[in-house]
Protein backbone atom coordinates (compact mmCIF):
# COMPACT_ATOMS: atom_id res chain seq x y z
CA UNK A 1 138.98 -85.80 163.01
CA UNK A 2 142.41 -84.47 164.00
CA UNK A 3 142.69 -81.55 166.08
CA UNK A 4 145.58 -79.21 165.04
CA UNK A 5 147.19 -76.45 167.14
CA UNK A 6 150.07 -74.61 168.36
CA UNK A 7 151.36 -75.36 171.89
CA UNK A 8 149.45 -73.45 174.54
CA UNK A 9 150.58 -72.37 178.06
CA UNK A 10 147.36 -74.04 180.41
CA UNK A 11 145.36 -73.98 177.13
CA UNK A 12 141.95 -72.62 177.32
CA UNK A 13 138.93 -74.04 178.22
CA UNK A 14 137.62 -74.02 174.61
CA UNK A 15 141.23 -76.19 173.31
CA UNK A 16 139.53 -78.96 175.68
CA UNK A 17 136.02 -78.60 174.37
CA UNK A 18 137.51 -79.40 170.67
CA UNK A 19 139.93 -82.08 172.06
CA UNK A 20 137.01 -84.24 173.54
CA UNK A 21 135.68 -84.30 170.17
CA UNK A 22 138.47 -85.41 168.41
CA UNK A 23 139.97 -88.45 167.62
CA UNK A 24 143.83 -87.87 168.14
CA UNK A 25 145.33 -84.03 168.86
CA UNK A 26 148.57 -82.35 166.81
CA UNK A 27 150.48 -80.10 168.39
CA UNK A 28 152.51 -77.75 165.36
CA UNK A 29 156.18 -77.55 166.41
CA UNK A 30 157.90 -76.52 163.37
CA UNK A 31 156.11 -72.73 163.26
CA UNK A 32 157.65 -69.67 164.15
CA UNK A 33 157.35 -68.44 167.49
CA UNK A 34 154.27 -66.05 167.62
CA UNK A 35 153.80 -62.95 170.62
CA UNK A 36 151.38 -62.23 172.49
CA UNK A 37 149.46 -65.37 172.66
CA UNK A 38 148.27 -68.31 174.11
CA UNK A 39 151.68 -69.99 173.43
CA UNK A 40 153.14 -67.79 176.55
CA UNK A 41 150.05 -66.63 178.30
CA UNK A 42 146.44 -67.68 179.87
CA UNK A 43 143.94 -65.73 181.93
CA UNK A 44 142.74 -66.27 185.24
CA UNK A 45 140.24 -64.86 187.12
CA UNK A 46 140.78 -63.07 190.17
CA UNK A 47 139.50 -60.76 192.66
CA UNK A 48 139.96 -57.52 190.12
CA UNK A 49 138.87 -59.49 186.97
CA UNK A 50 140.67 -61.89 184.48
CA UNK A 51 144.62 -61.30 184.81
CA UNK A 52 147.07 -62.54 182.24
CA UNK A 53 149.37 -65.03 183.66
CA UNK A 54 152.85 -64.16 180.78
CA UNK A 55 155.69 -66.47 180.79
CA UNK A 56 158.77 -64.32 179.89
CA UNK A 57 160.68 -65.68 177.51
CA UNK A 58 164.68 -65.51 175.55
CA UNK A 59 164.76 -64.29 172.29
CA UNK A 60 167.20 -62.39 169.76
CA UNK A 61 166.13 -59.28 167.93
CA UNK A 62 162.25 -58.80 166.93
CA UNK A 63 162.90 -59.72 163.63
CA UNK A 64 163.83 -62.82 163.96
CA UNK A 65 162.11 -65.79 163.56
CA UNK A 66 162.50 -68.45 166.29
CA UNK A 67 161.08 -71.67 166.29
CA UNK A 68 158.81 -72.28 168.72
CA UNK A 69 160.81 -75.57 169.93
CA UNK A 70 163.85 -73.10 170.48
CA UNK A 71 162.36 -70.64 172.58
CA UNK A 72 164.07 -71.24 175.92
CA UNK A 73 162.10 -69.71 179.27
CA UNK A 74 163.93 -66.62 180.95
CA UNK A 75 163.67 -67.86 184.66
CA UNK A 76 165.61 -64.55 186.26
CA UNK A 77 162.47 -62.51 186.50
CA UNK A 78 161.24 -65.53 188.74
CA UNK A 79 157.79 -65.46 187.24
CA UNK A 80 156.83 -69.05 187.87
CA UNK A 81 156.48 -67.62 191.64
CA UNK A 82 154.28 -65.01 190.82
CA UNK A 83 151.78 -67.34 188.80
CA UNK A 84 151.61 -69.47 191.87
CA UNK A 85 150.92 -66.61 194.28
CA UNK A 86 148.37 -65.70 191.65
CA UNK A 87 146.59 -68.97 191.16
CA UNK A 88 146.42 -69.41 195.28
CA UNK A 89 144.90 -66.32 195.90
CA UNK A 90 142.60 -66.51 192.98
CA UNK A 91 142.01 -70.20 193.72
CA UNK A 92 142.44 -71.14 196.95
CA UNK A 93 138.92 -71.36 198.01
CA UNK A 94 137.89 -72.88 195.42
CA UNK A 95 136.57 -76.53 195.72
CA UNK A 96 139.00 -78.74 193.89
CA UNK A 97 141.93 -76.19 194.17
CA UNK A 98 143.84 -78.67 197.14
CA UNK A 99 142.89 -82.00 194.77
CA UNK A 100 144.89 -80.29 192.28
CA UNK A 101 147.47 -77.84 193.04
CA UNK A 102 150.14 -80.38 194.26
CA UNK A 103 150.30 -81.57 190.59
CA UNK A 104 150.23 -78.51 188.34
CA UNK A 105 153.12 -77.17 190.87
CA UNK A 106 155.22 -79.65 190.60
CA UNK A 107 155.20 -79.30 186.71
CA UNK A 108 156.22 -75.79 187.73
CA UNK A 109 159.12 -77.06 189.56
CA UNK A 110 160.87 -79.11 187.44
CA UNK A 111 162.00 -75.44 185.77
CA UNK A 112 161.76 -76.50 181.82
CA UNK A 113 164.51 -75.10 180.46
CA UNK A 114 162.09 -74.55 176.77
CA UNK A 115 158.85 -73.09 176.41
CA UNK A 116 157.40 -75.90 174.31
CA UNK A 117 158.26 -78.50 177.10
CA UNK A 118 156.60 -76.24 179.76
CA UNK A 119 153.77 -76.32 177.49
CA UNK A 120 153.38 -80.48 176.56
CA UNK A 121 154.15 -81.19 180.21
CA UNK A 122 150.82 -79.14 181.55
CA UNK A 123 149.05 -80.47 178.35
CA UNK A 124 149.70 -84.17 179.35
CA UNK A 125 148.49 -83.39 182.72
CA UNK A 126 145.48 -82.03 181.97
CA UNK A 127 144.40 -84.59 179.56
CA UNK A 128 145.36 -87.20 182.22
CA UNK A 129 143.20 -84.84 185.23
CA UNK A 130 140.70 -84.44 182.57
CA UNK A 131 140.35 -88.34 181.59
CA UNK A 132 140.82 -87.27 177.99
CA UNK A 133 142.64 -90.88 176.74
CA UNK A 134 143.62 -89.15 173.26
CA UNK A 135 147.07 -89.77 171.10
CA UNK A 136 148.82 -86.65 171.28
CA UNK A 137 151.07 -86.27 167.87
CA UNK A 138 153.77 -83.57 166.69
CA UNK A 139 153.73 -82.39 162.93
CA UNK A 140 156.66 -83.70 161.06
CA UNK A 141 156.86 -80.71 158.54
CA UNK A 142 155.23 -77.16 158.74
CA UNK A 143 152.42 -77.56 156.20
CA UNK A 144 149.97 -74.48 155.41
CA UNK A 145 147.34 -76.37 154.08
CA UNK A 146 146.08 -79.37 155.51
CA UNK A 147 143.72 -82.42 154.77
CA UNK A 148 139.60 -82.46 155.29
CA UNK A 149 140.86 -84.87 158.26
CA UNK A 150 142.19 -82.14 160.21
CA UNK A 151 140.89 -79.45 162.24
CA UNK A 152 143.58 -76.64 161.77
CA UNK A 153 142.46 -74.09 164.57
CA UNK A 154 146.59 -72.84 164.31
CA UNK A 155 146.07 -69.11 165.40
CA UNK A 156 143.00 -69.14 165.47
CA UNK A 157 142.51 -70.16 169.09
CA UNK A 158 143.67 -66.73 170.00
CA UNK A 159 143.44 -63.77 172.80
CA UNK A 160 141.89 -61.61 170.50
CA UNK A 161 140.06 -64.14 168.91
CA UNK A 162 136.43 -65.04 170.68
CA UNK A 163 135.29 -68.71 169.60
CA UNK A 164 132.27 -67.60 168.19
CA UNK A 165 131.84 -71.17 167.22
CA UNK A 166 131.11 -72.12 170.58
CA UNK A 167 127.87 -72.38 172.59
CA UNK A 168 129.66 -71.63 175.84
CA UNK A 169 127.85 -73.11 178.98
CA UNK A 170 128.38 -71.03 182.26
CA UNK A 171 129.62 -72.53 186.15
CA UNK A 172 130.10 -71.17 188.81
CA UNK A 173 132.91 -69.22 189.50
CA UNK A 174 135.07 -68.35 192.20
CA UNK A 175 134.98 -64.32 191.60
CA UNK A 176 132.60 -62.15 190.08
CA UNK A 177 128.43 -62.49 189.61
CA UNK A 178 128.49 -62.73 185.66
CA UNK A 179 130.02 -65.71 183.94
CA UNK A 180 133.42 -65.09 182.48
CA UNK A 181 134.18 -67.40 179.18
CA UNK A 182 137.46 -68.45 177.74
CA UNK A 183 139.51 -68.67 180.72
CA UNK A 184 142.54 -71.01 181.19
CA UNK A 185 141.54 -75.14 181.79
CA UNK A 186 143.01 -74.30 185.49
CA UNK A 187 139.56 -72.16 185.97
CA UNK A 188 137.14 -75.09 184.96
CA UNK A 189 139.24 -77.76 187.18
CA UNK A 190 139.44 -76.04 190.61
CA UNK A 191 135.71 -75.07 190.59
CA UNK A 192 134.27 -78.28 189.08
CA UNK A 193 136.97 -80.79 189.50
CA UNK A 194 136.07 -84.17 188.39
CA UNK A 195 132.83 -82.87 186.70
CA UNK A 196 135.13 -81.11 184.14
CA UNK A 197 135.14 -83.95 181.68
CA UNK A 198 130.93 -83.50 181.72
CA UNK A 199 131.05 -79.91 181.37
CA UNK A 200 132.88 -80.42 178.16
CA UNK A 201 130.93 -82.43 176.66
């Protein structure tokens, strides 16, 4: 089975749970841009509950349509700071937050000049962090409909959207005494580090 979805911004937990069961995973790069998703944004937890973490981004008037491959990362409002400020205070106790940081900040630093490169360079590092040894693929074409092969969970992995299709196991967290579901990857790998990989599963 192929797994088929847009290009998410540290995807969450429940991309990960599909991707272990899938053979290869296709990333869609010839759709339109789409607000107010995971393709910009992922939630954290912190000490006041689950924060979005929003990267800001270029665009021309609302009604256009940008592909998601041209949507270039507005760096003036120096929001790549504040996400790090965020995820060390939300995650700096946390067990396997020093085993990791060093290599999700330097994907920060390198200062992608596109969205959709930010996104497939924290996508390859989780899969590598995560020991997920799966080919990663890029549509050719934008195609609506797609094969019994393929998983198409395009939009449908979604903010608004809870994976009902999910039985959802909880771990401990590093804020809060009930179990908060659907958070980014980053969540799962600084509280149960190399035990990730057996969580999803």
């Amino acid at each position: 089975m192929y797994l088929l979805t847009e290009a998410f911004y540290n995807p969450p937990v429940s991309y990960f749970w599909h991707a272990i069961r899938s053979e290869s995973l296709v990333v869609e790069r010839h759709e339109n841009y789409i607000k107010q998703s995971y393709r910009n944004r992922c939630h954290v937890l912190t000490a006041q509950g689950v924060q979005p973490l929003i990267v800001p981004v270029l665009r021309g008037s609302s009604k256009d349509k940008t592909l998601i491959t041209d949507i270039k990362i507005d760096y003036t409002q120096k929001w790549h700071n504040v996400h790090w400020r965020t995820l060390q205070a939300a995650y700096g106790r946390a067990p396997y937050f020093e085993f990791y940081s060093d290599y999700i900040q330097e994907v920060y630093e390198r200062k992608p000049k596109y969205l959709f490169q930010l996104n497939m360079d924290l996508l390859r590092l989780y899969l590598t962090l995560l020991k997920l040894n799966k080919p990663l693929l890029f549509t050719e074409t934008y195609e609506a409909e797609q094969p019994g092969s393929v998983l198409d969970l395009r939009n449908r992995i979604h903010p608004k959207i809870y994976p009902d299709n999910l039985h959802v196991n909880s771990y401990t967290q590093v804020f809060g005494k009930q179990f908060v579901p659907e958070l980014s990857i980053i969540d799962l790998l600084f509280t149960q580090g190399p035990a990730s990989h057996l969580y999803l599963q």
